[in-house]
Protein backbone atom coordinates (compact mmCIF):
# COMPACT_ATOMS: atom_id res chain seq x y z
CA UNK A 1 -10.45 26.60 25.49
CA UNK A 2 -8.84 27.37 22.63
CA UNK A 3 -11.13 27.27 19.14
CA UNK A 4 -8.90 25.06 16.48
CA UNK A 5 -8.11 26.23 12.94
CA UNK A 6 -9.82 24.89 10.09
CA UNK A 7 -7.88 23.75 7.12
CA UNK A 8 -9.12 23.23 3.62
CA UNK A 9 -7.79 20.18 2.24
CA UNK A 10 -7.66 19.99 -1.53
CA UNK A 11 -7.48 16.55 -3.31
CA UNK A 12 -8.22 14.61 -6.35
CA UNK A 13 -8.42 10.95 -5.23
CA UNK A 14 -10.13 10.56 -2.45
CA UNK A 15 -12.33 7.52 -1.00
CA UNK A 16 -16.08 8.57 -2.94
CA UNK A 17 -17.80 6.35 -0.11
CA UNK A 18 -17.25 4.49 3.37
CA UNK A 19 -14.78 1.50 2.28
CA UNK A 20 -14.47 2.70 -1.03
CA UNK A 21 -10.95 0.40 -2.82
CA UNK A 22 -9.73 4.02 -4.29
CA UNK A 23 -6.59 5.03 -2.35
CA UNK A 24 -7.70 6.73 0.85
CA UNK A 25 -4.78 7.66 2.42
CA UNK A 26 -5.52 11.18 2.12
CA UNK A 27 -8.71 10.72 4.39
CA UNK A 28 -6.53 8.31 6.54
CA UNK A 29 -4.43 11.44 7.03
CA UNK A 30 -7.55 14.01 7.82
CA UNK A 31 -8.99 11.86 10.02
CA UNK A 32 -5.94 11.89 12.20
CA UNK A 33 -5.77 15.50 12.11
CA UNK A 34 -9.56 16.44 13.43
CA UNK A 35 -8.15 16.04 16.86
CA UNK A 36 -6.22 19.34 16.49
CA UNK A 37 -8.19 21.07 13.29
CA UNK A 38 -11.40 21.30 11.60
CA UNK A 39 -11.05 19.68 8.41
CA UNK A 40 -12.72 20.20 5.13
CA UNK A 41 -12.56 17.92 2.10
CA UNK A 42 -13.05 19.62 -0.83
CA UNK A 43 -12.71 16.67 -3.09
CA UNK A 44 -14.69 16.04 -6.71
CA UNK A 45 -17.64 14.31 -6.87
CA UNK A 46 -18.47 10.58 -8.35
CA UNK A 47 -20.52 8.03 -10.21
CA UNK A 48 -22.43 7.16 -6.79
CA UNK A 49 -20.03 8.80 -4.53
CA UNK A 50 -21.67 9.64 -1.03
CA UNK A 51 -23.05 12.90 -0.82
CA UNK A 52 -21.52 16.00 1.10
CA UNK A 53 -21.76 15.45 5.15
CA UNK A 54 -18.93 13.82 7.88
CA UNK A 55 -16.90 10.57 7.40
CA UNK A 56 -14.44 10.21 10.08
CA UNK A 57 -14.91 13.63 11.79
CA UNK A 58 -13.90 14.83 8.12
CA UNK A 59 -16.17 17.68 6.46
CA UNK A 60 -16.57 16.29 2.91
CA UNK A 61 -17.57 18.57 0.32
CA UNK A 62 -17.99 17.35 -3.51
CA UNK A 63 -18.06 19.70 -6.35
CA UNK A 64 -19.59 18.67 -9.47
CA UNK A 65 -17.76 19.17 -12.91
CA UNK A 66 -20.42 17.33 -15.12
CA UNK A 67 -23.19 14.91 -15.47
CA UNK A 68 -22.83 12.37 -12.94
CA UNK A 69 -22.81 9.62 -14.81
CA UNK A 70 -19.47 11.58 -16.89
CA UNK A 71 -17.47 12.45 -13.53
CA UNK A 72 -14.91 9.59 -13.92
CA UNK A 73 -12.29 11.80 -14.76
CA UNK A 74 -10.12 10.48 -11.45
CA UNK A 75 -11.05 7.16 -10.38
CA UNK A 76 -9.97 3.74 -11.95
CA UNK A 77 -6.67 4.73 -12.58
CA UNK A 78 -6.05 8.32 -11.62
CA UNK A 79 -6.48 11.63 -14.02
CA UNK A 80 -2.77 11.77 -15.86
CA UNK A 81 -3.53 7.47 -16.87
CA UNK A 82 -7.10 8.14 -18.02
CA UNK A 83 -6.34 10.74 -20.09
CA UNK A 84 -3.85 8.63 -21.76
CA UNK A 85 -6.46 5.89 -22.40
CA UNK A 86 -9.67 7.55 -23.36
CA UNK A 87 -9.18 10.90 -25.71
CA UNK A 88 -12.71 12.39 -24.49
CA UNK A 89 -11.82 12.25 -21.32
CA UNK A 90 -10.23 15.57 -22.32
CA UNK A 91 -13.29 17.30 -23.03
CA UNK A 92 -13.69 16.91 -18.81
CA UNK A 93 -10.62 18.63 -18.00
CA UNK A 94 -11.95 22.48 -18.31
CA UNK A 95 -15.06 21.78 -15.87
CA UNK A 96 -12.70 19.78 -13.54
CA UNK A 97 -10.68 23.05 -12.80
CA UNK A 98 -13.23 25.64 -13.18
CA UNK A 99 -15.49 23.52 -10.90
CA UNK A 100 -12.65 22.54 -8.13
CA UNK A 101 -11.72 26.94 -8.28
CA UNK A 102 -15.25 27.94 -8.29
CA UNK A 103 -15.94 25.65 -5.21
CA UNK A 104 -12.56 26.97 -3.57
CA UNK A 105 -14.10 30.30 -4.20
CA UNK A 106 -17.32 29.09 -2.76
CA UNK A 107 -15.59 28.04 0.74
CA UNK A 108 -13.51 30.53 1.44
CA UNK A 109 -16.17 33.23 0.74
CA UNK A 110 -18.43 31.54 3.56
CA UNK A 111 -15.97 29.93 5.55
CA UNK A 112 -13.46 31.04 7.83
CA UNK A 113 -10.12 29.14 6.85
CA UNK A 114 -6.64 29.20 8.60
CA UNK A 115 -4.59 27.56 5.56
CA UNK A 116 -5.29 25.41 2.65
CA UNK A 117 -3.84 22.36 2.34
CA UNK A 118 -3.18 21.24 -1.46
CA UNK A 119 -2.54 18.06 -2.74
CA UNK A 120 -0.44 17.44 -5.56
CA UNK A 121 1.21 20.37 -7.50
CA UNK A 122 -0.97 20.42 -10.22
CA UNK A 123 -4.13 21.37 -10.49
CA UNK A 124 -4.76 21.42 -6.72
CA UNK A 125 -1.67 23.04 -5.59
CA UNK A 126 -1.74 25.85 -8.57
CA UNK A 127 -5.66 26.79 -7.59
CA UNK A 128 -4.46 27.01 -3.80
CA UNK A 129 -1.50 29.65 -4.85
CA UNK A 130 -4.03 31.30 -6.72
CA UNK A 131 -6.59 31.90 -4.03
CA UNK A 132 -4.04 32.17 -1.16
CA UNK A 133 -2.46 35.14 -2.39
CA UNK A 134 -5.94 37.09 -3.05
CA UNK A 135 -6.91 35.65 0.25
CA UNK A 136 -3.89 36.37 2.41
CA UNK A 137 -3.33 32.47 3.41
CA UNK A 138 -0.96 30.46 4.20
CA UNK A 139 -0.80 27.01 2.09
CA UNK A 140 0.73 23.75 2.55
CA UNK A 141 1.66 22.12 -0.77
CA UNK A 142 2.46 18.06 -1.04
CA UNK A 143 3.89 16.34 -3.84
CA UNK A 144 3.15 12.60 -4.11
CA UNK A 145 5.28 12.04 -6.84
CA UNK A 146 3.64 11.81 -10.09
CA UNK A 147 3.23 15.14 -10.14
CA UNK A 148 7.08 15.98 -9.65
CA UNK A 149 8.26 13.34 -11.44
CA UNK A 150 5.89 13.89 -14.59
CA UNK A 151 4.11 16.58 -15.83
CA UNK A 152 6.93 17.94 -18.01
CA UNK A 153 7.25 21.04 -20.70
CA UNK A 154 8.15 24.18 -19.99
CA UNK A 155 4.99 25.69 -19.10
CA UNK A 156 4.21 23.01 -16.60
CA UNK A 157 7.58 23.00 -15.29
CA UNK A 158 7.06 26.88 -14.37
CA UNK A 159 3.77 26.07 -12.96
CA UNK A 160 5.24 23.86 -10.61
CA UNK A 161 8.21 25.95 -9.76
CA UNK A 162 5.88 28.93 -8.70
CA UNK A 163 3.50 26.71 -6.68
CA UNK A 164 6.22 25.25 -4.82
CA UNK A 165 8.09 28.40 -4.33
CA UNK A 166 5.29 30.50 -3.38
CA UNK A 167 3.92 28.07 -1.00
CA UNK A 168 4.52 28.76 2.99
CA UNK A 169 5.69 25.11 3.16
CA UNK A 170 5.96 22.31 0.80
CA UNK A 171 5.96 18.28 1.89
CA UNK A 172 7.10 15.54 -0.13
CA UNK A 173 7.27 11.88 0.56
CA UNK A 174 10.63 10.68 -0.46
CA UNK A 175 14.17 12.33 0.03
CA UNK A 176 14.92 11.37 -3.63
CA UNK A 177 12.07 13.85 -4.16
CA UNK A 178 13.62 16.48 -2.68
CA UNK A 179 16.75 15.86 -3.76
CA UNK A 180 15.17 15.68 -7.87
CA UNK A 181 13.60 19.64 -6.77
CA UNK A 182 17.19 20.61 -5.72
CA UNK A 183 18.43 19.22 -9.36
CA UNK A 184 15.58 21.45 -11.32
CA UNK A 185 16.25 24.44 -9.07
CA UNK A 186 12.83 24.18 -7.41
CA UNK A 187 13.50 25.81 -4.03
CA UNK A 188 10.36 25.82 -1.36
CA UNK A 189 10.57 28.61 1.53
CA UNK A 190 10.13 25.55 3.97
CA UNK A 191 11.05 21.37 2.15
CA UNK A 192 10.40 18.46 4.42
CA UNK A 193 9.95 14.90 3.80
CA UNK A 194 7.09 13.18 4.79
CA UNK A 195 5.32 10.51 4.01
CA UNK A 196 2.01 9.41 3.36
CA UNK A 197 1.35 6.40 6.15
CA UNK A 198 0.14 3.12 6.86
CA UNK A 199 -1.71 1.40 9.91
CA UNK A 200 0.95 -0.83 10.93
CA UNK A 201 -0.78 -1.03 14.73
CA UNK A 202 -4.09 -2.45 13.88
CA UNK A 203 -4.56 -3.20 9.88
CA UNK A 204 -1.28 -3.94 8.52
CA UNK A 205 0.35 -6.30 10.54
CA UNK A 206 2.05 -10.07 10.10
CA UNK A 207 -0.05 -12.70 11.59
CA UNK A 208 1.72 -16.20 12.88
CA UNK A 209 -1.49 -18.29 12.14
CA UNK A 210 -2.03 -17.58 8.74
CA UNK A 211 0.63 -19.66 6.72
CA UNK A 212 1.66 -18.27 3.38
CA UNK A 213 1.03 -20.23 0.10
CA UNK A 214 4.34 -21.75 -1.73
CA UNK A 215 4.60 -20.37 -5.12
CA UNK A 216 2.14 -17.58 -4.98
CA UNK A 217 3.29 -14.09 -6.60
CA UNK A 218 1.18 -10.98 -5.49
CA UNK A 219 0.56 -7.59 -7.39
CA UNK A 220 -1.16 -4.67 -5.62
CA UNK A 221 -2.17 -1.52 -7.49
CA UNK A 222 -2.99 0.31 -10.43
CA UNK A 223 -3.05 -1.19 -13.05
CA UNK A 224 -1.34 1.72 -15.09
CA UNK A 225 2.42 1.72 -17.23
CA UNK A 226 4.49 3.39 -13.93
CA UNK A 227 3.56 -0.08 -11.59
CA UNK A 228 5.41 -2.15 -14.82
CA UNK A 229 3.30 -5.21 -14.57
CA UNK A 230 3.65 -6.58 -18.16
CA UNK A 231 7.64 -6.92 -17.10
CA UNK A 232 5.96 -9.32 -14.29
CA UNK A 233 3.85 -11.28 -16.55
CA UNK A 234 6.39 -11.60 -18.88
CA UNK A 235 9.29 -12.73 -16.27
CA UNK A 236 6.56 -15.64 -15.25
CA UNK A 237 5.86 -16.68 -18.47
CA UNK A 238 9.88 -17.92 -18.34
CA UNK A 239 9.13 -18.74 -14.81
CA UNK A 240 6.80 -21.13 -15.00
CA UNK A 241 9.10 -23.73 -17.40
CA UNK A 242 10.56 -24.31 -14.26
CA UNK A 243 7.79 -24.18 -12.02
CA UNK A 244 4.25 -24.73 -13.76
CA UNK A 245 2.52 -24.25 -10.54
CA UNK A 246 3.90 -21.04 -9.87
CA UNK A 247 0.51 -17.94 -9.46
CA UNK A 248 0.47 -14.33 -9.67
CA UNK A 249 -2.90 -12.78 -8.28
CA UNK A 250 -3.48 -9.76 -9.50
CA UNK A 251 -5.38 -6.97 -7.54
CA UNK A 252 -6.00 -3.27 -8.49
CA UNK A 253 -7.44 -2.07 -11.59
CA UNK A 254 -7.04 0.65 -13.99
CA UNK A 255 -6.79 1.57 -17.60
CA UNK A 256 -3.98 -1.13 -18.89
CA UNK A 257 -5.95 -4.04 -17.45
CA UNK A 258 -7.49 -5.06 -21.34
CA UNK A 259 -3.13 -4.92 -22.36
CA UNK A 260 -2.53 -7.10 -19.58
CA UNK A 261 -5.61 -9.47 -20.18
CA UNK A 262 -4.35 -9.90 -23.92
CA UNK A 263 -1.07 -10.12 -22.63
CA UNK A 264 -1.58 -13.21 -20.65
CA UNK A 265 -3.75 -15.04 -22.98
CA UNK A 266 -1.31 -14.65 -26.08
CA UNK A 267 1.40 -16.27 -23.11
CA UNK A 268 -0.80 -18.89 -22.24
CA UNK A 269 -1.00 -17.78 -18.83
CA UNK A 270 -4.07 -18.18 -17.99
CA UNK A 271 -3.92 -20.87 -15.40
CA UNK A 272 -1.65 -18.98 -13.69
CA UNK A 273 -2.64 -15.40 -13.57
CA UNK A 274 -5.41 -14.67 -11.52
CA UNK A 275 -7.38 -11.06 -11.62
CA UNK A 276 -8.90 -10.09 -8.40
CA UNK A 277 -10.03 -6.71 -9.19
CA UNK A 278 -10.21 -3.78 -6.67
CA UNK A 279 -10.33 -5.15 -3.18
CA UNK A 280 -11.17 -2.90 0.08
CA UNK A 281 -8.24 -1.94 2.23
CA UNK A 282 -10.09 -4.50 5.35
CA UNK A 283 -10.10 -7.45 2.80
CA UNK A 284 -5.77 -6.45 1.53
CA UNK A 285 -4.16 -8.07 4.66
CA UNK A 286 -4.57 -11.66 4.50
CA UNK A 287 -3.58 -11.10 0.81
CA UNK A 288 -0.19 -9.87 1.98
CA UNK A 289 -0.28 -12.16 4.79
CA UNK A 290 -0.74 -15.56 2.36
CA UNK A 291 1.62 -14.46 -0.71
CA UNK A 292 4.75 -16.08 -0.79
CA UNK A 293 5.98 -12.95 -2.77
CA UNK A 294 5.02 -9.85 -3.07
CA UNK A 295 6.59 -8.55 -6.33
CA UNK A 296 6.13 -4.60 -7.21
CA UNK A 297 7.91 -4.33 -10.69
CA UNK A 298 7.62 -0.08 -10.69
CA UNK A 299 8.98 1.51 -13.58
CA UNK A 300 9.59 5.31 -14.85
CA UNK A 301 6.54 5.33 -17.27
CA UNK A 302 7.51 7.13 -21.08
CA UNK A 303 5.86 10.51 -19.71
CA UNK A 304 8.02 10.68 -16.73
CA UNK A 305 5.60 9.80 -14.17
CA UNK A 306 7.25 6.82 -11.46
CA UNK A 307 6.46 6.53 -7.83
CA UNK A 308 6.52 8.88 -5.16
CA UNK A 309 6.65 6.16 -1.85
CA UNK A 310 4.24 3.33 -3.18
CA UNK A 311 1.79 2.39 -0.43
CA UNK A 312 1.14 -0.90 -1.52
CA UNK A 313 4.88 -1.47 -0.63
CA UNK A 314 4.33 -0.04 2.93
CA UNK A 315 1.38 -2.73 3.44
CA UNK A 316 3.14 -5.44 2.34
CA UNK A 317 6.05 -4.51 4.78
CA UNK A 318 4.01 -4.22 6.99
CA UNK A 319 2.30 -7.80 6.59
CA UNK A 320 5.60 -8.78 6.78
CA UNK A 321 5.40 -9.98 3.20
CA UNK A 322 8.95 -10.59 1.26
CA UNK A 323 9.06 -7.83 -1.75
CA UNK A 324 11.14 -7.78 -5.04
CA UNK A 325 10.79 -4.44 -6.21
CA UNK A 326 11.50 -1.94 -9.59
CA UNK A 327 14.24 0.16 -8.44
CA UNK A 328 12.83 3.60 -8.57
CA UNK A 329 13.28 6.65 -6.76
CA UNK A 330 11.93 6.78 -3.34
CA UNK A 331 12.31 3.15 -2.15
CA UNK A 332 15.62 3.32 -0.33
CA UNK A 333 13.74 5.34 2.14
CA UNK A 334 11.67 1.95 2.93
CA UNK A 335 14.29 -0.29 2.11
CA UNK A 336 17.77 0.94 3.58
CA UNK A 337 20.81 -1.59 3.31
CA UNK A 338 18.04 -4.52 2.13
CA UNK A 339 17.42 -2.62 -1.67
CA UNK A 340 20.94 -4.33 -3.07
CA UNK A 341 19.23 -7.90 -2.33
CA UNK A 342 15.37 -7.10 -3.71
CA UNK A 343 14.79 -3.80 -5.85
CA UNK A 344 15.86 -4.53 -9.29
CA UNK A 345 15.55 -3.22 -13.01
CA UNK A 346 12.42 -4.74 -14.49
CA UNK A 347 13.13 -3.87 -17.83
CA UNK A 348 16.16 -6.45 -17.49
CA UNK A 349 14.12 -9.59 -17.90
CA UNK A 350 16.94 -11.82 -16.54
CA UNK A 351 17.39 -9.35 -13.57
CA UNK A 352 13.78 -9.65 -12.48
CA UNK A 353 13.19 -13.24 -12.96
CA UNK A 354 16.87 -14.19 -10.73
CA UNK A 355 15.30 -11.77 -7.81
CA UNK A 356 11.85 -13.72 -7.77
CA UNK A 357 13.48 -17.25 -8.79
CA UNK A 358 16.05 -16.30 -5.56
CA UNK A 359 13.30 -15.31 -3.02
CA UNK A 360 11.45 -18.11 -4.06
CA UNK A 361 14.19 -20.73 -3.33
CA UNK A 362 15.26 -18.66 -0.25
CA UNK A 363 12.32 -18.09 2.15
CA UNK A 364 13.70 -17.95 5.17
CA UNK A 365 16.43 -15.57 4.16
CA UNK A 366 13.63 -13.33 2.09
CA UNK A 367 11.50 -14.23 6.03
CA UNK A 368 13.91 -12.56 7.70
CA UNK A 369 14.67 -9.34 5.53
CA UNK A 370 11.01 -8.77 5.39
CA UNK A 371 11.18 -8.53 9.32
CA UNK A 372 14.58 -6.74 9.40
CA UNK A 373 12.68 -4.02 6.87
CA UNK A 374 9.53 -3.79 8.54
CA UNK A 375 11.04 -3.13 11.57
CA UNK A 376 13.47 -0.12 10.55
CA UNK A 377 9.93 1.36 8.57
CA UNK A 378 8.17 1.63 11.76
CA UNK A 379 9.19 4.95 12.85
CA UNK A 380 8.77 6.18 9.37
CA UNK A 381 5.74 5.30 7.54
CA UNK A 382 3.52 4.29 10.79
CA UNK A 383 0.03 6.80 10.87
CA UNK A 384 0.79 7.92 14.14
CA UNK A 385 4.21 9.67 13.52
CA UNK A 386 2.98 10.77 9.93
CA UNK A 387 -0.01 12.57 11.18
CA UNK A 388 2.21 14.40 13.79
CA UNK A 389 4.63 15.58 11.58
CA UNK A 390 1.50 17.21 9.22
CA UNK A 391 0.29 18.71 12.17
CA UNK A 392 3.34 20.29 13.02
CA UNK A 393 3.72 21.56 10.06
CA UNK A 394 0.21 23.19 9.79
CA UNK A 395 0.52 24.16 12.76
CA UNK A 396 3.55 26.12 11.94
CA UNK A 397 2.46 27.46 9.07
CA UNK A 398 -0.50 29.51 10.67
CA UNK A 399 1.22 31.46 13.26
């Protein structure tokens, strides 16, 4: 029988317990893959994250970069957005890196690896080209967007250009990612597109017994500039003139949650703008299931950063829910001949509040684009044929 490779995997979010409501569809991905690999997490540790051991076949290994109680440097709104909020969140950044290489080190001394598999250009992919090349490794390098897309200056952009080019193979998860790499001269040995998936079998599905609620807007996500909510509130603040019964329910969290608080108490929306906080991924369904709308207002934040292939899109598709959407790069993949009718430009007030008023006063034609789009996604986005196509790749990239 033959003995399977081990790959590293080497992330920044990552679920810190069983059920946790931070994105997890990195571990969604490694648990597919322990069929054909051994796969370690190396991942950084948590305020009350689990401690090291197996979740989902997965090795998970935390390395600690400070006190416990001062390792928030990643959660509740990702690295690049907390930075931006809190200024002494800086002072974490140093022990973040030397912490994630020093426990790279660690593994790789003790371990016998096959390839390293680095998430995100920066800082994961940069420590994997570091130690690959001493090592004699092949690496895997995926770009989920932010990264690509942000992350600008010189120095960074060189960074990311050596990463990319020095890697064995590089994924991303939207062809207008790859296309933006061919525009900055970026040119990986090996470029596929990929995405990150979504359980469309068994989590994320439409259900004909649950009826959806009339006038009910949904939001799902961080609660950071590059998702664009204020345009949202704003829009309803017009929209609810028209129709004072009108909701938006608001779930996710994140660093511009106080804005958006003050935002919708100087509109006088509070009677119609409900926060739900974080939910777990078991309890996001019936949300997407009983929203008449769900409305996704992404936006190209002022530091560059924009979706890569949102995954709260991809659930909601595959609920079955009817979208209106920011029209960013990545979405046509997800979209196809339907974006004309429902991705708009949220900065355009007008634009965003015609979309929702139109899908609002249209649901059976918004019904049946929802099914038309979740149908054509299928062969894209479900887990099944996303966790093939990684281990192909890996695969390849160790002979």
């Amino acid at each position: 029988m033959t003995q399977k490779k081990t790959i590293l995997v080497l992330a920044s979010t990552y679920p810190r317990w069983q059920g946790d409501h931070e994105p997890g569809f990195i571990h969604e991905l490694c648990k597919r893959l322990t069929s054909q690999f051994n796969v370690i997490a190396l991942v950084p540790d948590a305020i009350h994250a689990d401690p090291n051991g197996l979740l989902d076949g997965v090795h998970i290994v935390r390395y600690k970069y400070a006190p416990k109680k001062l390792q928030s440097l990643v959660n509740n709104g990702g690295i690049v957005n907390n930075l931006k909020a809190f200024w002494w969140k800086w002072l974490l950044v140093p022990s973040f890196l030397i912490g994630q290489y020093l426990a790279v080190k660690k593994i790789l001394s003790t371990q016998k690896i096959d390839i390293i598999h680095a998430h995100w250009l920066i800082p994961q992919g940069w420590i994997a080209s570091r130690f690959c090349k001493k090592f004699n490794l092949p690496y895997l390098v995926t770009s989920h967007g932010g990264d690509l897309f942000g992350l600008q200056g010189n120095v960074l952009m060189k960074v990311k250009k050596k990463v990319a080019e020095d890697a064995t193979a590089m994924t991303v998860v939207s062809q207008a990612m790859k296309e933006y790499l061919e525009q900055i001269s970026i040119q990986p040995k090996i470029l596929k597109v990929i995405p990150m998936g979504v359980d469309l079998q068994n989590r994320f599905t439409p259900k004909s017994d649950i009826q959806r609620h009339k006038n009910e807007l949904l939001f799902v996500g961080r609660l950071v500039p590059k998702k664009g909510l204020n345009y949202l509130i704003d829009a309803l603040s017009i929209l609810v003139r028209t129709c004072p019964e009108l909701s938006l329910k608001i779930v996710g969290f994140g660093p511009e949650e106080e804005n958006l608080r003050e935002q919708v108490q100087q509109l006088k929306l509070e009677n119609n703008v409900k926060f739900l906080g974080a939910l777990s991924q078991d309890k996001l369904p019936d949300q997407y299931r009983q929203a008449t709308l769900f409305v996704a207002p992404f936006v190209r934040a002022d530091n560059g950063d924009q979706e890569g292939l949102p995954v709260a899109l991809m659930e909601a598709i595959g609920c079955g829910c009817p979208a209106v959407v920011g029209h960013v790069a990545g979405i046509e993949d997800l979209l196809g001949e339907d974006i004309k009718h429902i991705a708009v430009n949220p900065q355009n007030k007008q634009e965003l509040i015609a979309a929702i008023s139109t899908a609002l006063d249209e649901p059976t034609l918004a019904a049946e684009r929802a099914v038309r789009i979740r149908k054509n996604a299928l062969a894209l986005i479900e887990w099944d044929s996303v966790a093939s196509a990684y281990a192909k790749i890996l695969a390849t990239s160790t002979q």
